[in-house]
C-alpha atoms as a PDB file:
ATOM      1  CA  UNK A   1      -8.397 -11.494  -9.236  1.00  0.00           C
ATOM      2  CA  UNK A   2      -6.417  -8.195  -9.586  1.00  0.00           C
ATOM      3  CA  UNK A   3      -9.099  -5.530  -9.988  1.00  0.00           C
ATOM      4  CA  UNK A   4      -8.120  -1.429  -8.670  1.00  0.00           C
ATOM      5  CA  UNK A   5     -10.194  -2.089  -5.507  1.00  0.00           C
ATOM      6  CA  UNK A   6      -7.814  -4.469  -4.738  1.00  0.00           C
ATOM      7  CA  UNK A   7      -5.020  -2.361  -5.512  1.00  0.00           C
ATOM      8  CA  UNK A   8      -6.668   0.477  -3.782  1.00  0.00           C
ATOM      9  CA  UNK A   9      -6.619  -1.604  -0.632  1.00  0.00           C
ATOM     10  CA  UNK A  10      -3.016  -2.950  -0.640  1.00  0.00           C
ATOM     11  CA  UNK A  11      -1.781   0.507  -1.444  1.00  0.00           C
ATOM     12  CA  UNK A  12      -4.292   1.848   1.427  1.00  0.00           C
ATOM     13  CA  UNK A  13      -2.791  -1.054   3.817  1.00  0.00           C
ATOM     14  CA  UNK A  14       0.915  -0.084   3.158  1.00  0.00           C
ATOM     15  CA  UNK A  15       0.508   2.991   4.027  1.00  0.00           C
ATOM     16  CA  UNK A  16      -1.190   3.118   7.204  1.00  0.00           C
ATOM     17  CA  UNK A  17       1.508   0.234   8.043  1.00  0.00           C
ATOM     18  CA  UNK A  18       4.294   2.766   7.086  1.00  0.00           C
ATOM     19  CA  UNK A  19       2.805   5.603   9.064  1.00  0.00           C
ATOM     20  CA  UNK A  20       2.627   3.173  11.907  1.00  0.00           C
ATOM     21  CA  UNK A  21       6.216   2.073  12.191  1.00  0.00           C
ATOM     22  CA  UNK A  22       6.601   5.817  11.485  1.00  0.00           C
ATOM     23  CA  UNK A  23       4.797   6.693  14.840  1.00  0.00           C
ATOM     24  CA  UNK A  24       6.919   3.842  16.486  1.00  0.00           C
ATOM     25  CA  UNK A  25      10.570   5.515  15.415  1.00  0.00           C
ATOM     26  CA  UNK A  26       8.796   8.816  16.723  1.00  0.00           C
ATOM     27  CA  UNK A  27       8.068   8.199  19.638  1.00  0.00           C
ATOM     28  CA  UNK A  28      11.028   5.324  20.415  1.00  0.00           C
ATOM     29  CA  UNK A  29      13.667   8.845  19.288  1.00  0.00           C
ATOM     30  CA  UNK A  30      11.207  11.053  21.922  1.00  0.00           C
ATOM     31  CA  UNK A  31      11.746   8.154  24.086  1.00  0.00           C
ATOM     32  CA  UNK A  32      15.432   8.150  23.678  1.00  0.00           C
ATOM     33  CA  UNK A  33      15.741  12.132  24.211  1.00  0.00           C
ATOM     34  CA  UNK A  34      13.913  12.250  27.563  1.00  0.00           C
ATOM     35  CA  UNK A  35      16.423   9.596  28.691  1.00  0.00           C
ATOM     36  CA  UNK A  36      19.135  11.786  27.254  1.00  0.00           C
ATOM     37  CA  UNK A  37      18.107  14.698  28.526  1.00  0.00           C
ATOM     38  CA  UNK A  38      18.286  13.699  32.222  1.00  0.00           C
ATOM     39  CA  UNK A  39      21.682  13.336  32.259  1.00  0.00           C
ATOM     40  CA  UNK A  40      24.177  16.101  31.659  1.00  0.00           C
ATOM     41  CA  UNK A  41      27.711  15.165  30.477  1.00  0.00           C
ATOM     42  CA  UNK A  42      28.483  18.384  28.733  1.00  0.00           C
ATOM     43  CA  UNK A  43      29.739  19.322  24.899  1.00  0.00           C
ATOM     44  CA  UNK A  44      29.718  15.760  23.909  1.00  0.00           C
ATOM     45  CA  UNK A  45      26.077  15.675  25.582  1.00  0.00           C
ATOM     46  CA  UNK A  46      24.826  18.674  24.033  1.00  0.00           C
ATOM     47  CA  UNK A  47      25.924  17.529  20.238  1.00  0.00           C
ATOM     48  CA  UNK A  48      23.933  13.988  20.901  1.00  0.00           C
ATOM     49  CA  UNK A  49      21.078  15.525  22.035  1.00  0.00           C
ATOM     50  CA  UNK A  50      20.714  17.971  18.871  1.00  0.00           C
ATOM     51  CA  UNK A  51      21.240  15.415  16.588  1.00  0.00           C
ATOM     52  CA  UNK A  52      18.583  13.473  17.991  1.00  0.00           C
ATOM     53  CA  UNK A  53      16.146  16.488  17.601  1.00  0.00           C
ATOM     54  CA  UNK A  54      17.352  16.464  14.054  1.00  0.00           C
ATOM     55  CA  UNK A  55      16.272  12.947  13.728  1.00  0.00           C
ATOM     56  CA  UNK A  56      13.191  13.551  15.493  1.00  0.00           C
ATOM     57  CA  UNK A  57      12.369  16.564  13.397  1.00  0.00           C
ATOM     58  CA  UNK A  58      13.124  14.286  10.246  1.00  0.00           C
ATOM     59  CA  UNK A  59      10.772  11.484  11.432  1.00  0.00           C
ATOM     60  CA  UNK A  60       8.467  13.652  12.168  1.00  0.00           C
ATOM     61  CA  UNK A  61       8.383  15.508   8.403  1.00  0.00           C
ATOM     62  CA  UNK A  62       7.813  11.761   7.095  1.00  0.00           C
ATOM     63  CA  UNK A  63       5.361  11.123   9.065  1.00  0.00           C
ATOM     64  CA  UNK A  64       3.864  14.180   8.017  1.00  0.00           C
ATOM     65  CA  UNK A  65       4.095  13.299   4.018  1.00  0.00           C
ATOM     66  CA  UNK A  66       2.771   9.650   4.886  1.00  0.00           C
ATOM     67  CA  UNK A  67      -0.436  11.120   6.235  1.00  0.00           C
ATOM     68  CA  UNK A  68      -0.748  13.454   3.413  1.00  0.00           C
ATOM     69  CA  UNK A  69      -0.445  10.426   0.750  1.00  0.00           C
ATOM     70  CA  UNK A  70      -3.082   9.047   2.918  1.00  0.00           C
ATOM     71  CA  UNK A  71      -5.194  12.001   2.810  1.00  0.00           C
ATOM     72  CA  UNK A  72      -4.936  12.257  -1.308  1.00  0.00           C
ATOM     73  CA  UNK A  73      -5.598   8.439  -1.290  1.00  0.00           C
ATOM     74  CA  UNK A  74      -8.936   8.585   1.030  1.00  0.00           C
ATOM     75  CA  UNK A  75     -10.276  11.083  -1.774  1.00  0.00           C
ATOM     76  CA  UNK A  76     -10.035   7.853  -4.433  1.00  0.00           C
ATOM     77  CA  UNK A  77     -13.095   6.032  -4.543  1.00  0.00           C
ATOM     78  CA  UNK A  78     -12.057   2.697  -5.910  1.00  0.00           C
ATOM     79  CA  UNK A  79     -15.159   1.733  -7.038  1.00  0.00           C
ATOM     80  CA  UNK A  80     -15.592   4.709  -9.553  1.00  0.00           C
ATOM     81  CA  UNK A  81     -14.944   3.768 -13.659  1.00  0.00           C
ATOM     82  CA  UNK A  82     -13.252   5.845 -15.844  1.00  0.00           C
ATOM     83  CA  UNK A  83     -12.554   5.142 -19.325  1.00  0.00           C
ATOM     84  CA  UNK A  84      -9.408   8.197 -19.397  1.00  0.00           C
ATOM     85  CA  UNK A  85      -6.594   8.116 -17.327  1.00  0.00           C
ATOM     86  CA  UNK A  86      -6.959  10.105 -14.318  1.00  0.00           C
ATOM     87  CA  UNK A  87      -6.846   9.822  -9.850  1.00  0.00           C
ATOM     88  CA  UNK A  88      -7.440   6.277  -9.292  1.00  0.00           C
ATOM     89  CA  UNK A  89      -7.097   5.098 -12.272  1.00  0.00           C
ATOM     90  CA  UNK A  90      -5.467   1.015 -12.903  1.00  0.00           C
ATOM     91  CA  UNK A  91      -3.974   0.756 -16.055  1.00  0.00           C
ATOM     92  CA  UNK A  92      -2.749  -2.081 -18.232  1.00  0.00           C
ATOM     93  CA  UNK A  93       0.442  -0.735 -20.616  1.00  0.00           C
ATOM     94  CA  UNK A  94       2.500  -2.410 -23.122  1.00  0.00           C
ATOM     95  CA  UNK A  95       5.421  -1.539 -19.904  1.00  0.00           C
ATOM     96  CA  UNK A  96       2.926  -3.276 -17.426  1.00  0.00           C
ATOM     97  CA  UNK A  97       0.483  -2.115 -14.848  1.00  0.00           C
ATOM     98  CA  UNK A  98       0.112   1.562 -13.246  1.00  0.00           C
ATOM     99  CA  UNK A  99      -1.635   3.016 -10.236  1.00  0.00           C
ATOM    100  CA  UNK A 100      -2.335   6.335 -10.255  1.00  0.00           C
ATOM    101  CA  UNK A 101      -2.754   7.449  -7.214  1.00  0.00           C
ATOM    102  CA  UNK A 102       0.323   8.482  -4.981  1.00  0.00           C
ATOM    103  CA  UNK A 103       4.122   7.876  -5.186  1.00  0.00           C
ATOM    104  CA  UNK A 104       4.842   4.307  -3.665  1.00  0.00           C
ATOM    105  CA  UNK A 105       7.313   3.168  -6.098  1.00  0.00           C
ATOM    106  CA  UNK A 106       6.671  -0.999  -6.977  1.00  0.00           C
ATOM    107  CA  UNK A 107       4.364  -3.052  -5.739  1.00  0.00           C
ATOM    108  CA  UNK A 108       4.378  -7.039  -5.890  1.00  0.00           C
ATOM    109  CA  UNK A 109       0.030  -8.141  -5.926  1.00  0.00           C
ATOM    110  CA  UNK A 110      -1.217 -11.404  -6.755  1.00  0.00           C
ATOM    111  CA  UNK A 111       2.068 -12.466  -8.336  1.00  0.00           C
ATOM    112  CA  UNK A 112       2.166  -9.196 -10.541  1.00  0.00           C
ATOM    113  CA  UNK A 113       4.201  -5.807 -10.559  1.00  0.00           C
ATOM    114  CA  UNK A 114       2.450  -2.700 -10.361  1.00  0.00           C
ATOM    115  CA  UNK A 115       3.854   1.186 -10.141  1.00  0.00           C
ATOM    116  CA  UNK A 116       2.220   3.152  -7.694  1.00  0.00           C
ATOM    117  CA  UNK A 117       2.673   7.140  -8.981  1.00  0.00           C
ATOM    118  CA  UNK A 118       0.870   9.644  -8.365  1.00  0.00           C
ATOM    119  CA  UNK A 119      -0.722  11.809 -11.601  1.00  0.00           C
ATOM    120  CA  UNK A 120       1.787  14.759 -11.044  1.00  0.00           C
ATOM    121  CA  UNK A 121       4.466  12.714 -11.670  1.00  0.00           C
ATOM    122  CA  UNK A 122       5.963  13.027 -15.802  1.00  0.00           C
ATOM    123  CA  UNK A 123       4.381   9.187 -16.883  1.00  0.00           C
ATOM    124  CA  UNK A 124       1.219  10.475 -14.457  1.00  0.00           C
ATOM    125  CA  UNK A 125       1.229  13.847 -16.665  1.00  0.00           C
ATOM    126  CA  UNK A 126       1.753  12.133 -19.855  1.00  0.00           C
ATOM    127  CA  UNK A 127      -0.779   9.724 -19.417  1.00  0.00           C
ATOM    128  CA  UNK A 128      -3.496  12.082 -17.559  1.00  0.00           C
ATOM    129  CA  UNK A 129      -6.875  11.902 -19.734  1.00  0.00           C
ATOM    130  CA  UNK A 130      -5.463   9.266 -22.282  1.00  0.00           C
ATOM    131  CA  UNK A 131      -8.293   6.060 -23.432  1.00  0.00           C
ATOM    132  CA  UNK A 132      -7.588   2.964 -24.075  1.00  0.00           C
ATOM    133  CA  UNK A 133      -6.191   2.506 -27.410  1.00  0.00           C
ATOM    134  CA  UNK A 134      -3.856   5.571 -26.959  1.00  0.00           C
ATOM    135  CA  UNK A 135       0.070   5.790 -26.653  1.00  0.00           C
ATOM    136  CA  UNK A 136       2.382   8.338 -25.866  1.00  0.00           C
ATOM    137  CA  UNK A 137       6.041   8.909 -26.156  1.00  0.00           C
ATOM    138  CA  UNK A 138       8.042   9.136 -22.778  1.00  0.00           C
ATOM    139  CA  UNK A 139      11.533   9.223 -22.623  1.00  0.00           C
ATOM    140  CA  UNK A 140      12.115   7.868 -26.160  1.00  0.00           C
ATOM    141  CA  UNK A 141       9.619   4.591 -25.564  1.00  0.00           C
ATOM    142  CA  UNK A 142       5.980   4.108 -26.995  1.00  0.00           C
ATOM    143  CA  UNK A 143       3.348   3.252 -23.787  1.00  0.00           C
ATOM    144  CA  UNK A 144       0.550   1.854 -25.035  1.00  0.00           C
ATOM    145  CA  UNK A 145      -2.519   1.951 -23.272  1.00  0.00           C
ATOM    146  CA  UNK A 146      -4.485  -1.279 -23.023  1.00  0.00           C
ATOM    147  CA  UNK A 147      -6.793  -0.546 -20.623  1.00  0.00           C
ATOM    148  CA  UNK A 148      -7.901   1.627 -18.164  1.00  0.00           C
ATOM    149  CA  UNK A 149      -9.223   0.107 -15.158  1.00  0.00           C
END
């Protein structure tokens, strides 16, 4: 049954799989610029090897912001009830269900679509400290709030 522990644990899953391929592309790009760096074939040499820092350096920034979602997530206990919107919150809309928690974009659970945001976000904002039985306005549409997980 879909419950937020559940969702708590998919989301928690996904990410420590992301950072993991993350650490993979790190260290498969350090890889790459050892090997690069051993040989010297001048201009054209130099150029590949700084855009592979670049790339590095990128990788390396997301792999930062992964483990920082995962930081904000570990402070979610999943087993806490709320009856307002707030961290950690699953709610049931009239638009479908929400996670509040961090910014994962769509999730597919148990044969149902959920949003992972995270409460900064403008729907996260709107919806912070709302009950079920509330709506709100958001970009011209009525959310109704049908429960709060």
């Amino acid at each position: 049954m879909l419950n937020k522990e559940s969702v708590y644990n998919y989301v928690q899953d996904e990410i420590l799989k992301r950072a993991r391929e993350m650490q993979k592309a790190l260290k498969s790009q350090k890889d790459s610029l050892k090997t690069a760096s051993e040989s010297t074939a001048g201009d054209k040499h130099n150029t590949s090897r700084a855009m592979m820092h670049i790339e590095e350096e990128k990788l390396g920034k997301q792999l930062a912001q992964l483990l920082q979602l995962k930081k904000v997530l570990s402070s979610i206990n999943p087993k806490k009830q709320s009856i307002e919107v707030t961290l950690g919150s699953f709610i049931e809309t009239n638009k479908g269900y929400l996670y509040i928690a961090i910014p994962l974009g769509r999730i597919e659970l148990e044969n149902t679509s959920i949003m992972c945001i995270s409460l900064a976000s403008p729907i996260g904002q709107t919806l912070q400290s709302k009950k079920a039985g509330e709506s709100v306005q958001f970009n011209g549409q009525l959310w109704e709030i049908q429960n709060v997980l």
